[in-house]
N, C-alpha and C. Protein backbone atom coordinates (compact mmCIF):
# COMPACT_ATOMS: atom_id res chain seq x y z
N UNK A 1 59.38 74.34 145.41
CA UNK A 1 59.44 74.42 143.96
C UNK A 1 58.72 75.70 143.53
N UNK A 2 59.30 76.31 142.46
CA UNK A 2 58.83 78.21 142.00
C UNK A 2 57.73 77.22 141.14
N UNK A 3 56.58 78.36 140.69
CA UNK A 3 55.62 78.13 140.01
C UNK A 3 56.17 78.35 138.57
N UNK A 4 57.12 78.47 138.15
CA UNK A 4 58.04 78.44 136.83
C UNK A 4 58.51 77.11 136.73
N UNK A 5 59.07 76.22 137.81
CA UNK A 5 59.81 75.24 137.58
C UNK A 5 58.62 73.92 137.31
N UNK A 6 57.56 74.09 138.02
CA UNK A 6 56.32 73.40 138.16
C UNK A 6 55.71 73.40 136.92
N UNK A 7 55.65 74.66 135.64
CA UNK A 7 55.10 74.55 134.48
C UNK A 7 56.13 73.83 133.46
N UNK A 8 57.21 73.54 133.77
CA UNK A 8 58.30 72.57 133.34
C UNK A 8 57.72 71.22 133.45
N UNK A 9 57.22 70.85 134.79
CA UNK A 9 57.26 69.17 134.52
C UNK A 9 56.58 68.71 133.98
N UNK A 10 57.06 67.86 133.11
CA UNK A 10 55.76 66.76 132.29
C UNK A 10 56.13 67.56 130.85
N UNK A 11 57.34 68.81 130.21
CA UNK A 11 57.36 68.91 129.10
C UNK A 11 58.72 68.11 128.65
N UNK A 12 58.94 68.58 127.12
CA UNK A 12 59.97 67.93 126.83
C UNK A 12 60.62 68.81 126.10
N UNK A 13 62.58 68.11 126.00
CA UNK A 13 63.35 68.93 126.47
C UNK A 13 64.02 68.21 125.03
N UNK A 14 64.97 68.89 124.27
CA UNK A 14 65.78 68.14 123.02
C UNK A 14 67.04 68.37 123.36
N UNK A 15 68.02 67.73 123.39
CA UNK A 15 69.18 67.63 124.49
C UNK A 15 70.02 68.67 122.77
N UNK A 16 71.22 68.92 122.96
CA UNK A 16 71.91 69.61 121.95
C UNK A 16 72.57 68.41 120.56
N UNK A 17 72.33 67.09 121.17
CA UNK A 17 73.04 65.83 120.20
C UNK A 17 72.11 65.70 119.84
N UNK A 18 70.68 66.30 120.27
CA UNK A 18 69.53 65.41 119.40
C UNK A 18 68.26 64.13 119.86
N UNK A 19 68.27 63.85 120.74
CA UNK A 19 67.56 63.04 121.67
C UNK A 19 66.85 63.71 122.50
N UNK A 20 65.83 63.28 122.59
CA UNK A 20 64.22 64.25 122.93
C UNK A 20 64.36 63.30 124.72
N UNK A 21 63.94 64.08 125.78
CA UNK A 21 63.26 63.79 127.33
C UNK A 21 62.73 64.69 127.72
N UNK A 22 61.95 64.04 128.77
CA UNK A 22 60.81 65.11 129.46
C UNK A 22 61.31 65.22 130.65
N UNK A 23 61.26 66.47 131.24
CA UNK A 23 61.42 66.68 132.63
C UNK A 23 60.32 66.32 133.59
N UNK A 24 60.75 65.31 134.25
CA UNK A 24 59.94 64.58 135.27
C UNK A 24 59.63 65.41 136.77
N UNK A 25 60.83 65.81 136.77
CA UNK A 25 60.36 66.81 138.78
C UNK A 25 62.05 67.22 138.78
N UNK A 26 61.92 67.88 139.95
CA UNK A 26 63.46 68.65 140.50
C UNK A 26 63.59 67.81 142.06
N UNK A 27 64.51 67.63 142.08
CA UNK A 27 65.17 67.31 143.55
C UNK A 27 65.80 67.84 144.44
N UNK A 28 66.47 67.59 145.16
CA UNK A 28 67.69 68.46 145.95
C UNK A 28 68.29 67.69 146.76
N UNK A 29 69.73 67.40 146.02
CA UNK A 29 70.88 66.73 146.13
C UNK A 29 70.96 66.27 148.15
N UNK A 30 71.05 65.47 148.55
CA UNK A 30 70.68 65.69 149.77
C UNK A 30 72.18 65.84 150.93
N UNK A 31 73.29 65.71 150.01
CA UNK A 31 74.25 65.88 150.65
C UNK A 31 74.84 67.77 150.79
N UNK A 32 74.27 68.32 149.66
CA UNK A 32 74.80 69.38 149.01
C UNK A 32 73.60 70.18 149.18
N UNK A 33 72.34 70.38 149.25
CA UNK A 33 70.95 70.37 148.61
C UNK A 33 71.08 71.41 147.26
N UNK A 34 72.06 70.99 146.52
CA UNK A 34 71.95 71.57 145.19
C UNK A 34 71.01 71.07 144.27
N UNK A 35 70.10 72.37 143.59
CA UNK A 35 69.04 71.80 142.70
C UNK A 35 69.11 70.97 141.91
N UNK A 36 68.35 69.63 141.56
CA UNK A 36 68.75 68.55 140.33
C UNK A 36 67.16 68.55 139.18
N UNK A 37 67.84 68.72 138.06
CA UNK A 37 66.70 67.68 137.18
C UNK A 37 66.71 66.41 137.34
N UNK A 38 65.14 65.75 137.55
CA UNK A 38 65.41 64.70 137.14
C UNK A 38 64.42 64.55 135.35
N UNK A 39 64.80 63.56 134.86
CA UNK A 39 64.38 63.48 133.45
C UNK A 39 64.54 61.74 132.78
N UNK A 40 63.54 61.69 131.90
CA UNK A 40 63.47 60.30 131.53
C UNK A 40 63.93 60.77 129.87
N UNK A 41 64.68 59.50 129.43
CA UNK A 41 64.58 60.00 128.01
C UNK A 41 63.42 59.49 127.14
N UNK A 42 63.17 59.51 125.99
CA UNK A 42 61.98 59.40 125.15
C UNK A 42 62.42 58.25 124.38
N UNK A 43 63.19 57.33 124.64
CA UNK A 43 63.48 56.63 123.32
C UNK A 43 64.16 55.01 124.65
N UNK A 44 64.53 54.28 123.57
CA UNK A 44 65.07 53.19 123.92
C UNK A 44 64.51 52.94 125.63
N UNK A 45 65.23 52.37 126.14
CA UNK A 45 64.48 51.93 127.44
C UNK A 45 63.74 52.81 128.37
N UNK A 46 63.65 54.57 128.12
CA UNK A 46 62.78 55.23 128.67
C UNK A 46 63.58 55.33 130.58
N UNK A 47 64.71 55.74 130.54
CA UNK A 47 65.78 55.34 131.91
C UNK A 47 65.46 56.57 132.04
N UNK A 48 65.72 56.74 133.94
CA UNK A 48 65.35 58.08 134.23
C UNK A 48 66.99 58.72 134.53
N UNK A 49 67.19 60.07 134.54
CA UNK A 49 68.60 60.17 134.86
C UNK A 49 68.27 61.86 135.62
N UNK A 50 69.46 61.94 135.87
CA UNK A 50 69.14 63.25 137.03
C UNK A 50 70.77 64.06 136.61
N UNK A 51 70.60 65.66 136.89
CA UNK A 51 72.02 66.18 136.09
C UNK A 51 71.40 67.94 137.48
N UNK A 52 72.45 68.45 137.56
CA UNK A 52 72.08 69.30 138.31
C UNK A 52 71.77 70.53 137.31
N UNK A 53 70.33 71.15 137.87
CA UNK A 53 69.82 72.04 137.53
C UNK A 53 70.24 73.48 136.49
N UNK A 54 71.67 73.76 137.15
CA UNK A 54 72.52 74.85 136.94
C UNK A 54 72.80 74.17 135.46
N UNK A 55 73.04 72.93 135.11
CA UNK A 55 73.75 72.43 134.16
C UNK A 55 72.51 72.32 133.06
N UNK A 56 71.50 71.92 133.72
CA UNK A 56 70.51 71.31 132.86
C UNK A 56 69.80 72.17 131.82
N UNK A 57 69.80 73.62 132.52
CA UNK A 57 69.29 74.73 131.70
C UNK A 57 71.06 75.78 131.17
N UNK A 58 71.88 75.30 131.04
CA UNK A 58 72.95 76.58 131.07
C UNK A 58 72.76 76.57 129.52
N UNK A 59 73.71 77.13 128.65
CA UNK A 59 74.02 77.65 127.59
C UNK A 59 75.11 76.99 127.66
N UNK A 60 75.74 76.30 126.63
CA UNK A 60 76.98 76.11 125.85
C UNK A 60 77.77 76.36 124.68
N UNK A 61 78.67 76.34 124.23
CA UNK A 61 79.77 76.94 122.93
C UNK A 61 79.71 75.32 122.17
N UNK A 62 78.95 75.01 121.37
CA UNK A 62 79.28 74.40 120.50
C UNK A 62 79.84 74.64 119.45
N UNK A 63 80.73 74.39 118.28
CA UNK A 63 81.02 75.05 116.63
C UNK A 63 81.15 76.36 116.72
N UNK A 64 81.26 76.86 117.70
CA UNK A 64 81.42 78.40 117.76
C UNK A 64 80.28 79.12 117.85
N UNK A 65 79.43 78.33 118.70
CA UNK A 65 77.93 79.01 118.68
C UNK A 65 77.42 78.75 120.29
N UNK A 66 76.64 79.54 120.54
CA UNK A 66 76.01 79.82 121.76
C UNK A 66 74.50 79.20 121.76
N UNK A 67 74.35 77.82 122.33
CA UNK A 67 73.11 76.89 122.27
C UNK A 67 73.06 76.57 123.60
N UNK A 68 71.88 76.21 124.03
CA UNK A 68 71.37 75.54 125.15
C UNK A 68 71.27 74.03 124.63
N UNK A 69 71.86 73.75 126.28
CA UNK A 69 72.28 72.23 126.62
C UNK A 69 70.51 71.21 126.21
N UNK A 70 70.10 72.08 126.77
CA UNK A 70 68.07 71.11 126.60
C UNK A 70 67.14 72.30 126.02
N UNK A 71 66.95 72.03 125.00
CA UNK A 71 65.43 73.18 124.53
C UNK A 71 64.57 72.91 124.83
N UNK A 72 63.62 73.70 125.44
CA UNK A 72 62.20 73.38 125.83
C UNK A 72 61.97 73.27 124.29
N UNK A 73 60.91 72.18 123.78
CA UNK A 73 60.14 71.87 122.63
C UNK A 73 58.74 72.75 122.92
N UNK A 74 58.75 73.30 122.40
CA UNK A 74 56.99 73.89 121.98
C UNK A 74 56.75 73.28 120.61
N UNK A 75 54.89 72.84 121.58
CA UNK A 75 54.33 71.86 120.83
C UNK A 75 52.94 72.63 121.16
N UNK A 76 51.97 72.66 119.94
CA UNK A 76 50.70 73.22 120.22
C UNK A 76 49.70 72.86 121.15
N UNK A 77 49.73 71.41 121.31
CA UNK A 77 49.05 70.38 122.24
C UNK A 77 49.84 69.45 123.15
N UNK A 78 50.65 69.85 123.88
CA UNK A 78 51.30 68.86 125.10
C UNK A 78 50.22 68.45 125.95
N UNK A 79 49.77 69.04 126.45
CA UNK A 79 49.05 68.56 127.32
C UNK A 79 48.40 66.64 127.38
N UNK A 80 48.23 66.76 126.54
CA UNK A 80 48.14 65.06 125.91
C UNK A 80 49.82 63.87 126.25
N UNK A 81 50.95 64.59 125.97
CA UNK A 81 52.48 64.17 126.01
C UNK A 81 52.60 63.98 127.44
């Protein structure tokens, strides 16, 4: 794991529909060893789910606009979250 991906875990991420999760750790797919997020969401039963890496940070075309799939949230005090 890069010392970039490591200051990732434990923040939280606002998906593009609107629903807030934190990135829990990275994996590696063990058939493929393609990089994975894994991530819990923040709401309702708190389920963990996993999406591959490439996907988890890309950029998408919504409405004719160029947004990322998960925003890192900056928050003054995470460290507490």
């Amino acid at each position: 794991m890069t010392e970039e991906e490591n200051k990732l875990i434990g923040r939280k991420f606002r998906h593009f529909k609107g629903n807030c999760y934190r990135l829990e750790g990275f994996a590696k797919d063990s058939e493929t060893t393609e990089e994975m997020v894994i991530y819990r969401q923040l709401y309702g039963e708190g389920s963990l789910w996993v999406r591959p890496a490439k996907m988890f940070f890309e950029t998408i075309e919504r409405d004719g606009k160029m947004i990322k799939r998960f925003e890192l949230l900056e928050e003054k005090d995470d460290a507490s979250n």
